[in-house]
Protein backbone atom coordinates (compact mmCIF):
# COMPACT_ATOMS: atom_id res chain seq x y z
CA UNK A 1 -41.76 -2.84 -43.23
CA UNK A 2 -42.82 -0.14 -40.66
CA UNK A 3 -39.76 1.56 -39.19
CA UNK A 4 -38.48 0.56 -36.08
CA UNK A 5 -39.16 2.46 -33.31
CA UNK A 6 -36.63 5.25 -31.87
CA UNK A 7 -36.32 3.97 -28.31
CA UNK A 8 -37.63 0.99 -26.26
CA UNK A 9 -39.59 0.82 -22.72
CA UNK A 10 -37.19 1.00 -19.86
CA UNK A 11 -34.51 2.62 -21.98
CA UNK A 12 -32.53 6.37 -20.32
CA UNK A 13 -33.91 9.31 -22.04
CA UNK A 14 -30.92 9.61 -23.27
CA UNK A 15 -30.43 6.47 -25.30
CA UNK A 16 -33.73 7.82 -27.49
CA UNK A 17 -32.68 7.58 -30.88
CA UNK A 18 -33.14 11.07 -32.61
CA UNK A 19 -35.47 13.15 -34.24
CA UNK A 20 -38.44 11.55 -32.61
CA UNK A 21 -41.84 12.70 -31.25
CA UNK A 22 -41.90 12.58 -27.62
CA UNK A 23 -44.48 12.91 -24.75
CA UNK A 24 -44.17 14.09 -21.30
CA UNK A 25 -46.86 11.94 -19.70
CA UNK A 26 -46.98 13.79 -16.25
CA UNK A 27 -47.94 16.79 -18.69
CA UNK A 28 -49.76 15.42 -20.56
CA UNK A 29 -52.06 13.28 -18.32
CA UNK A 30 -52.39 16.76 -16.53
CA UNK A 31 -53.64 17.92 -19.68
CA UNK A 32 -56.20 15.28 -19.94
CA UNK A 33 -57.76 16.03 -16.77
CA UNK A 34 -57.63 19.38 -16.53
CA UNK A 35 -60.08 19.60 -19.79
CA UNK A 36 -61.68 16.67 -18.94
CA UNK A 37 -62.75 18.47 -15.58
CA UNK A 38 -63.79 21.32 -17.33
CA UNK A 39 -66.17 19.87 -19.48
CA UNK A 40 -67.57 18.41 -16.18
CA UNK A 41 -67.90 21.36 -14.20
CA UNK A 42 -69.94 22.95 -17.21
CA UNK A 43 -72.11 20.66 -17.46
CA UNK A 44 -71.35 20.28 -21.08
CA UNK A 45 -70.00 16.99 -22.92
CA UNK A 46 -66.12 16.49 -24.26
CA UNK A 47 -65.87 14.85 -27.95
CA UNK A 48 -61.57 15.97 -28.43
CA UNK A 49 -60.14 16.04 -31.72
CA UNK A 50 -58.31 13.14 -33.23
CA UNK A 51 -56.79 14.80 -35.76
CA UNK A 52 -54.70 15.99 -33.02
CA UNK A 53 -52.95 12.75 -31.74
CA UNK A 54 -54.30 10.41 -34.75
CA UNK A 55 -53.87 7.73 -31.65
CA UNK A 56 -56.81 5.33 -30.90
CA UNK A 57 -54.56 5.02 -27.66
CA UNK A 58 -54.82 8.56 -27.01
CA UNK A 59 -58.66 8.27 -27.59
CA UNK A 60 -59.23 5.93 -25.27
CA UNK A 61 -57.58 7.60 -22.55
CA UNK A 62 -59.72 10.48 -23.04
CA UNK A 63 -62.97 8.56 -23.22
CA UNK A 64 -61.60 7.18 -20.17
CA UNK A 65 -61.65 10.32 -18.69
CA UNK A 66 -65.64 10.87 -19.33
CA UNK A 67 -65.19 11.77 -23.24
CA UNK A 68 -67.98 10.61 -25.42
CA UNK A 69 -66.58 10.24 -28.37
CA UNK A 70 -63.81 11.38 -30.76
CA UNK A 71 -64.10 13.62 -33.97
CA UNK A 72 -61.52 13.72 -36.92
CA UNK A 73 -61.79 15.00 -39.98
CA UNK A 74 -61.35 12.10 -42.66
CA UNK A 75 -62.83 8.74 -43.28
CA UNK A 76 -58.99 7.09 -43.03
CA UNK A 77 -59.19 8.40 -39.26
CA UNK A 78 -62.08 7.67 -38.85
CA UNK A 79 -61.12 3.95 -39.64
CA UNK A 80 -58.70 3.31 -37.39
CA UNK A 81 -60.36 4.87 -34.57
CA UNK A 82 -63.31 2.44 -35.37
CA UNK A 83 -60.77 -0.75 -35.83
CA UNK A 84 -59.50 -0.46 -32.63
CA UNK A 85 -63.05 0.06 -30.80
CA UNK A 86 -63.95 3.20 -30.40
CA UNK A 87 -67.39 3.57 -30.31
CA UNK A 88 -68.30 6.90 -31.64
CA UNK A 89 -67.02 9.07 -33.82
CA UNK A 90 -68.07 12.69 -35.73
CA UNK A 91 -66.21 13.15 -39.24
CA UNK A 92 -66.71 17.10 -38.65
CA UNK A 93 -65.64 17.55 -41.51
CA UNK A 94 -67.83 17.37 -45.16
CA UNK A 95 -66.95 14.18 -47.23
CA UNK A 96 -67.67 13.90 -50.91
CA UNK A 97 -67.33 10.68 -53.26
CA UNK A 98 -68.84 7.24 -53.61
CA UNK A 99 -66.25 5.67 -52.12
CA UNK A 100 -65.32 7.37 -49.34
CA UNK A 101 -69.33 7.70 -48.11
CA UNK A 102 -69.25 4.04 -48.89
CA UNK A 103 -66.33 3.31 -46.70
CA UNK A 104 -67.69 5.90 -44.25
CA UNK A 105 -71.20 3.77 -44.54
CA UNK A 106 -69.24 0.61 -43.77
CA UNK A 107 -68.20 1.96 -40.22
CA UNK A 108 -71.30 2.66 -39.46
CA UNK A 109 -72.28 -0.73 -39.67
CA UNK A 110 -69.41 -1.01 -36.65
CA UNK A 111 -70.12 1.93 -34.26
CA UNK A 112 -72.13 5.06 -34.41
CA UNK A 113 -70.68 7.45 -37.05
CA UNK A 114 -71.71 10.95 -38.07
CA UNK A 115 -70.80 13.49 -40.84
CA UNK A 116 -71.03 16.66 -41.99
CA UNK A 117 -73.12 18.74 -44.50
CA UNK A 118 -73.43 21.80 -46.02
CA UNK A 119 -75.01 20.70 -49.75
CA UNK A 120 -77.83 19.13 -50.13
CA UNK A 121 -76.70 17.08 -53.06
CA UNK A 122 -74.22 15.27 -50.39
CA UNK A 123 -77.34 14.82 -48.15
CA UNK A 124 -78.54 12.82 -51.22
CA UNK A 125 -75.42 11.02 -51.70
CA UNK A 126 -74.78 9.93 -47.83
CA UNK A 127 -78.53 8.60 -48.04
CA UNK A 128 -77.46 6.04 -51.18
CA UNK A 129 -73.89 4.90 -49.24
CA UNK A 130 -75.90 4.33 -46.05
CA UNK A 131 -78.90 2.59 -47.60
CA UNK A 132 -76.31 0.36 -49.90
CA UNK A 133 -74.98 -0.57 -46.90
CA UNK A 134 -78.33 -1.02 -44.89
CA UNK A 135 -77.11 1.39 -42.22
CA UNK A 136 -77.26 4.70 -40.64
CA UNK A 137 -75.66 7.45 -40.63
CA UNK A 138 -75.62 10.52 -38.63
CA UNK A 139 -75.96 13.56 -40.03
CA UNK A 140 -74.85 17.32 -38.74
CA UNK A 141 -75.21 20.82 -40.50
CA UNK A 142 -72.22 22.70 -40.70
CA UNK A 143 -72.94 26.55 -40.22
CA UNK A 144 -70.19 29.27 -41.03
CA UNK A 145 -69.75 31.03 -37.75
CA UNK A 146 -67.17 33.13 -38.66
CA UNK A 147 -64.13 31.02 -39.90
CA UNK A 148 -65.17 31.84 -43.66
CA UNK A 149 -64.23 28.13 -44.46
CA UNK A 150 -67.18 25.58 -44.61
CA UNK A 151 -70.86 25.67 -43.65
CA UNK A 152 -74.16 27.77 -44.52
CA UNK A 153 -74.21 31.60 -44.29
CA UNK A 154 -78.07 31.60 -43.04
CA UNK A 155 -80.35 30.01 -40.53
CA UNK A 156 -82.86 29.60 -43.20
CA UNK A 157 -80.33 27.50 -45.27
CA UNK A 158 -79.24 25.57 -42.21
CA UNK A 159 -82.57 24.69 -41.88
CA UNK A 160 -83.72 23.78 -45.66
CA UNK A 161 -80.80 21.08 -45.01
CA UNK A 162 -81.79 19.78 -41.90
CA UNK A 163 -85.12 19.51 -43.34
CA UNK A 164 -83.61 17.50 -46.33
CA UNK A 165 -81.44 15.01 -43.95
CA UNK A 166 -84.66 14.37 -41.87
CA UNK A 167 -87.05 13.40 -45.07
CA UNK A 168 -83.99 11.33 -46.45
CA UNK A 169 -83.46 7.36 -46.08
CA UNK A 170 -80.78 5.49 -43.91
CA UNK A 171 -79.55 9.39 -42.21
CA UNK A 172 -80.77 10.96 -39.36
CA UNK A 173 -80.54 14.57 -38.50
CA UNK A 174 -78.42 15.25 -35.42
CA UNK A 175 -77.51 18.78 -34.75
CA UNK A 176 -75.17 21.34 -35.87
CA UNK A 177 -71.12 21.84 -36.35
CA UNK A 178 -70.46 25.22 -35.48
CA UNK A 179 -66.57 25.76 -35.18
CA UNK A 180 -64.70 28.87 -35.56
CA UNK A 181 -61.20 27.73 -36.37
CA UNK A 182 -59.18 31.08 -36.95
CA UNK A 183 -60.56 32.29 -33.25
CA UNK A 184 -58.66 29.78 -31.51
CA UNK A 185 -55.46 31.64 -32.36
CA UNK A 186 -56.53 35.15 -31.29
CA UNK A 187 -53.62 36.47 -28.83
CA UNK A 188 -55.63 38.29 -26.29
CA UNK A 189 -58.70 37.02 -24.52
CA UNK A 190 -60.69 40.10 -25.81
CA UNK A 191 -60.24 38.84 -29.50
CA UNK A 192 -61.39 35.53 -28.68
CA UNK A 193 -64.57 36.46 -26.62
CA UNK A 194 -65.83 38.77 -29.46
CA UNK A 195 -65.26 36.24 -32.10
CA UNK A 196 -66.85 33.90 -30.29
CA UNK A 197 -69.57 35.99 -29.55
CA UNK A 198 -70.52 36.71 -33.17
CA UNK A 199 -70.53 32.77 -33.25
CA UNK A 200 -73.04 32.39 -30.83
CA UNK A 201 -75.30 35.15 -32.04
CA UNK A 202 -75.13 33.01 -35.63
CA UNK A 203 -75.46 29.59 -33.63
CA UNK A 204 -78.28 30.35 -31.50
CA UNK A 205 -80.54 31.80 -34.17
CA UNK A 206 -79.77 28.59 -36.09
CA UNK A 207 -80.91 26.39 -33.07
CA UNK A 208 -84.16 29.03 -32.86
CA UNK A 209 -84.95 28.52 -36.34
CA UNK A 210 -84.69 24.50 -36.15
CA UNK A 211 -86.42 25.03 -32.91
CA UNK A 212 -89.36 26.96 -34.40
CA UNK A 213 -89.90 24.40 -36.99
CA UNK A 214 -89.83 21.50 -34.75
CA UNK A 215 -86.22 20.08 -35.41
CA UNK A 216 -84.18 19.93 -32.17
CA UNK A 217 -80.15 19.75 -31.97
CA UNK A 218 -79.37 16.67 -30.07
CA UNK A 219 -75.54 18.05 -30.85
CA UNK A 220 -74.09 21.90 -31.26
CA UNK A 221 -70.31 21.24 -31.44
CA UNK A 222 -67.41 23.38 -31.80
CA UNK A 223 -64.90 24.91 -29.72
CA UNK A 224 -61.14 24.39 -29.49
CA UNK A 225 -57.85 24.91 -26.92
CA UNK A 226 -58.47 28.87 -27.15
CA UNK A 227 -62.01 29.16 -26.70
CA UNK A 228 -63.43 26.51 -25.25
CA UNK A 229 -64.33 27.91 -22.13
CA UNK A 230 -66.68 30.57 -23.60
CA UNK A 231 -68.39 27.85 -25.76
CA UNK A 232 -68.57 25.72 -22.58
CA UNK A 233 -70.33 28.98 -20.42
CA UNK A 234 -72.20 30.39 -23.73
CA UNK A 235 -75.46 27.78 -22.53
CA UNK A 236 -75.47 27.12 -26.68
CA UNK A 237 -72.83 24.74 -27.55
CA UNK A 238 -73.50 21.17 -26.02
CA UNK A 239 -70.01 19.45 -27.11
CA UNK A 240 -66.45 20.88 -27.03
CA UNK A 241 -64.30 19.37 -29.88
CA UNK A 242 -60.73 20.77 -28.62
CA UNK A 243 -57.54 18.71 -29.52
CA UNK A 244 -54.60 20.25 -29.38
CA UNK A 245 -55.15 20.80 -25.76
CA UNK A 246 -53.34 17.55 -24.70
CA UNK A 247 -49.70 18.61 -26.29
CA UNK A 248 -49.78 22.66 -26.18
CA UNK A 249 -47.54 23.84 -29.20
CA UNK A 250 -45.38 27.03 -29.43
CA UNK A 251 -48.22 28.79 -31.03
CA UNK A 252 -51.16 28.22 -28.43
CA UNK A 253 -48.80 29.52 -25.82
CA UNK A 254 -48.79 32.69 -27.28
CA UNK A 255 -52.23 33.10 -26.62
CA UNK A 256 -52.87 35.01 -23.51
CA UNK A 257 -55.48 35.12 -20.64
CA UNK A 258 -57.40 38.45 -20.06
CA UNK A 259 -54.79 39.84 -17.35
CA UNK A 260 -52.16 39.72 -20.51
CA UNK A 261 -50.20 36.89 -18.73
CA UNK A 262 -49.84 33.25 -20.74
CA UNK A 263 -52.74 30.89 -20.52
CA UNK A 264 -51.40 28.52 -17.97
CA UNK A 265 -53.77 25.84 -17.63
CA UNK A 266 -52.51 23.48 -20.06
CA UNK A 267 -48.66 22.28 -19.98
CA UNK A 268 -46.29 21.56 -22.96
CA UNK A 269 -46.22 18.04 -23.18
CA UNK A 270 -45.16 17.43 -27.28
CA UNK A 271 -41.60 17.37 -27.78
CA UNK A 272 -39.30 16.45 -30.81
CA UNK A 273 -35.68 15.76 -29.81
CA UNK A 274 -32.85 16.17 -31.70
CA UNK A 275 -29.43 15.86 -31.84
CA UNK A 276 -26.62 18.50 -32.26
CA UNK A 277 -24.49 17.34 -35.54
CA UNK A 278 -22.47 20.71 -36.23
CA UNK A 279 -21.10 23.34 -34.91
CA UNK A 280 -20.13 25.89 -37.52
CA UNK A 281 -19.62 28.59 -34.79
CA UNK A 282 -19.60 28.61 -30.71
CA UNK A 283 -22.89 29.91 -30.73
CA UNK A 284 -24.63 28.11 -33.61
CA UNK A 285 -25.20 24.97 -33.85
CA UNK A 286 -27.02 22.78 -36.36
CA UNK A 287 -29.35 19.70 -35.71
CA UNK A 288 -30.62 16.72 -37.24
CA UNK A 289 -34.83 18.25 -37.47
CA UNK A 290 -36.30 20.14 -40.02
CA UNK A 291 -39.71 19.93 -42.37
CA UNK A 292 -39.87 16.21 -42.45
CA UNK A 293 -39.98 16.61 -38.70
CA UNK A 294 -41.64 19.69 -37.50
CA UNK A 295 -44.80 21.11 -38.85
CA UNK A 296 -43.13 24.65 -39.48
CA UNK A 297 -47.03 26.02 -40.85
CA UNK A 298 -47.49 28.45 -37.47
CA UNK A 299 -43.94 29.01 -36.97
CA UNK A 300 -40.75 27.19 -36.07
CA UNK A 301 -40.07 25.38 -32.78
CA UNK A 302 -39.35 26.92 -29.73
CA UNK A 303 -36.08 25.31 -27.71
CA UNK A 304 -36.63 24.47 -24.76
CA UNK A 305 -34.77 25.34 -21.48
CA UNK A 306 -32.24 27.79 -23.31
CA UNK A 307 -33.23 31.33 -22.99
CA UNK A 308 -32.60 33.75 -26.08
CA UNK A 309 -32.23 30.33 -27.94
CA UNK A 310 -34.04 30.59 -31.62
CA UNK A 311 -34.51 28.00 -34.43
CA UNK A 312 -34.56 29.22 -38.54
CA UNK A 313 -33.53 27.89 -41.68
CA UNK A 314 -34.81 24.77 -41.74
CA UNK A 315 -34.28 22.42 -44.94
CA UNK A 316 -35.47 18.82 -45.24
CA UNK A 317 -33.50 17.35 -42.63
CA UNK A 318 -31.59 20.38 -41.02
CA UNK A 319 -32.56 22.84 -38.65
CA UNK A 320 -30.42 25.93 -36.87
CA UNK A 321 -30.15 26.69 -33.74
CA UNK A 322 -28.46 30.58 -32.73
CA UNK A 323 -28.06 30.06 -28.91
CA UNK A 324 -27.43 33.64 -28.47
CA UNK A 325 -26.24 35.24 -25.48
CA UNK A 326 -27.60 32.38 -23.45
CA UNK A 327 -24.33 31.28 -22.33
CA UNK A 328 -25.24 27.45 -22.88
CA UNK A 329 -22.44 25.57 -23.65
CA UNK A 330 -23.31 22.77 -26.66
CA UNK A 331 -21.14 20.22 -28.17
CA UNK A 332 -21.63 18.09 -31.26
CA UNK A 333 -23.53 15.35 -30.07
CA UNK A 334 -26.17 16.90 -27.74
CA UNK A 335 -29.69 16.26 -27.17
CA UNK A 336 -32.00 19.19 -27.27
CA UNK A 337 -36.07 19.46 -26.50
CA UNK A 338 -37.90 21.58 -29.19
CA UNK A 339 -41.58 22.54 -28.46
CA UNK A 340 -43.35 22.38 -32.22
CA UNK A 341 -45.09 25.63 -33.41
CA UNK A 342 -48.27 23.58 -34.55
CA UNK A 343 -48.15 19.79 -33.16
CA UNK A 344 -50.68 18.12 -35.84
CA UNK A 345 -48.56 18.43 -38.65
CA UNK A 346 -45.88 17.54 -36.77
CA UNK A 347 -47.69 14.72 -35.11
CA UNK A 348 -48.35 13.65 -38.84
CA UNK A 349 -44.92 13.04 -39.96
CA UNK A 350 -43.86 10.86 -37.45
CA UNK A 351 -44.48 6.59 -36.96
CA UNK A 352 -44.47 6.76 -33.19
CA UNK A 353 -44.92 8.41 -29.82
CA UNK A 354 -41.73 7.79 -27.21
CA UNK A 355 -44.15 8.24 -23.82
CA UNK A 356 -41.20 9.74 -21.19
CA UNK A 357 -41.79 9.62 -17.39
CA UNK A 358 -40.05 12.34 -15.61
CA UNK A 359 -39.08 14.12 -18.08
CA UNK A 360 -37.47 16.95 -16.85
CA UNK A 361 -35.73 15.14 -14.09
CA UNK A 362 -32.70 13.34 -13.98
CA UNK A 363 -34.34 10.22 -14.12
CA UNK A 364 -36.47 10.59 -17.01
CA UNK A 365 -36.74 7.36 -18.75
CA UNK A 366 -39.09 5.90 -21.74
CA UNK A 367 -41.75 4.51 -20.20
CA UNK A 368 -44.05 3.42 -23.52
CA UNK A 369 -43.79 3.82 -27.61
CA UNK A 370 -47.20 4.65 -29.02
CA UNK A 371 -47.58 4.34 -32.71
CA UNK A 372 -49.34 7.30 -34.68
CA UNK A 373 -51.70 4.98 -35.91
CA UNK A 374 -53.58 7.40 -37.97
CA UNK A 375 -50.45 8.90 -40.10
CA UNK A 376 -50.65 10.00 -42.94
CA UNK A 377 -54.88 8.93 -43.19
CA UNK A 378 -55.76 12.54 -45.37
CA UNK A 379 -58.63 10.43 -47.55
């Protein structure tokens, strides 16, 4: 039995039934746009991150919006995405084992699906699932740009691959993955120029060398919420694969723009709300949130709409909150808004998504209940 759901349509905000993952849809169809209109004005195409939302709702509001596809990072996304019709979808991620490349094979049977490599002995293996399954599958060449994580080191390897994917059966070659995670979490804009610099030195010798030898990159994607506008400017990088963008966490807002102020153009719209249960002293309070309902990885939540408010400790199903000298007045039974430090963890451990209209007026109200389709899909 899937849990029920931890408010209805039509219900007061302050009926919702607590901890529970909420949205603020005038943020966050601001959100949508205001990327979405980006990508536009660049010239450049917009292929968000599912691993974000893991919402084939969510997707299609974005493809909606001019998106051409979605990425994620495992097969099990992947699937659901594909179930409920979306069309096109990059695993940008490398995926190893008969029976996931066999699954992954399967979709493509469904909608166009690509992967990527960085091994030729998974080249070899993607060409068997897709030719068991009489199929094709796209195929992209990771390159390490920086991140130190996955992808080749050299244009020369990047290009024995691609090489290898175009003389191989039931694949075809499609361009490269070129994604500097750690840069999207530089604090100043400085940082984040000059790491993405050194990965567009690396990325457009890689496109030379395919170039030179007659392979062309129908697809360089990368870029994420911090960077994406130097990708989108850099005239190298064709697709922007940001996610997080739509729900701003506590630990993208600490990025900041190159006057030093915070980077304003996306809004908080990811929420968990909770519910005072204790009050051990007039300034601390203790709520009913804490790992099995925030994705503490980047740091804990901010609260919202206290100043000085911080919360620590957090145990399984705990949290505390010190309020400070903020001169809020709580009581044991009172709702509170925390921004998450990183939302797709947090996103992950929750069944649904409580859509609010309004919400920071006095006549918020639920206006729809998503469910996170995709939880818990990490094979």
């Amino acid at each position: 039995m899937f849990p029920r759901p931890p408010a209805e349509p039509g219900m007061p905000f302050e009926e919702i039934d607590t901890p529970a993952l909420l949205i603020d849809l005038d943020a966050f169809e601001s959100n949508l746009a205001t990327l979405a209109a980006a990508a536009k004005q660049a010239g450049v195409r917009l292929r968000p991150h599912a691993k974000t939302h893991k919402s084939p709702i969510i997707a299609r509001k974005q493809m909606d919006l001019g998106a051409v596809g979605q990425c994620c990072q495992k097969v099990g996304e992947a699937e659901i995405l594909v179930e409920a019709g979306i069309e096109d979808v990059l695993v940008s991620n490398e995926v190893w084992g008969r029976r996931k490349l066999d699954r992954l094979a399967g979709l493509a049977r469904h909608a166009k699906i690509a992967v990527c490599v960085d091994h030729a002995q998974n080249i070899a293996d993607i060409s068997a699932a897709a030719l068991r399954a009489d199929t094709e599958i796209g195929v992209l060449v990771e390159i390490d740009v920086g991140a130190g994580r996955c992808g080749v080191t050299s244009p020369e390897a990047a290009l024995t691959l691609a090489q290898a994917v175009e003389a191989a059966e039931g694949i075809r070659f499609r361009g490269l993955q070129a994604y500097h995670g750690s840069a999207q979490h530089k604090r100043s804009q400085q940082e984040r120029e000059a790491a993405i610099g050194g990965s567009a030195e690396i990325t457009k010798a890689t496109v030379e060398k395919l170039s030179e030898a007659g392979i062309d990159c129908e697809i360089v994607g990368g870029a994420g919420t911090g960077t994406f506008a130097i990708e989108a400017g850099s005239g190298i990088w064709n697709e922007l694969q940001a996610g997080s963008y739509i729900f701003m966490d506590a630990d993208y807002a600490k990025n900041r723009a190159a006057d030093g102020q915070p980077i304003s153009q996306f809004q908080h719209a990811l929420f968990v709300i909770v519910t005072c249960m204790s009050q051990p002293a007039p300034n601390k309070l203790v709520v009913d949130a804490g790992h099995k309902a925030l994705g503490n990885d980047s740091g804990f939540p901010d609260v919202w709409g206290i100043d000085g408010a911080t919360y620590s400790r957090p145990s399984d199903e705990h949290g505390a909150i010190d309020l400070g000298h903020s001169g809020h007045a709580a009581n044991v039974g009172d709702k509170l808004l925390l921004v998450p430090g990183h939302c797709d963890p947090t996103v992950n451990l929750h069944n649904w998504y409580v859509g609010v209209r309004g919400m920071h007026s006095d006549n918020a109200r639920v206006e729809t209940v998503w469910p996170v389709a995709a939880r818990g899909a990490v094979f």
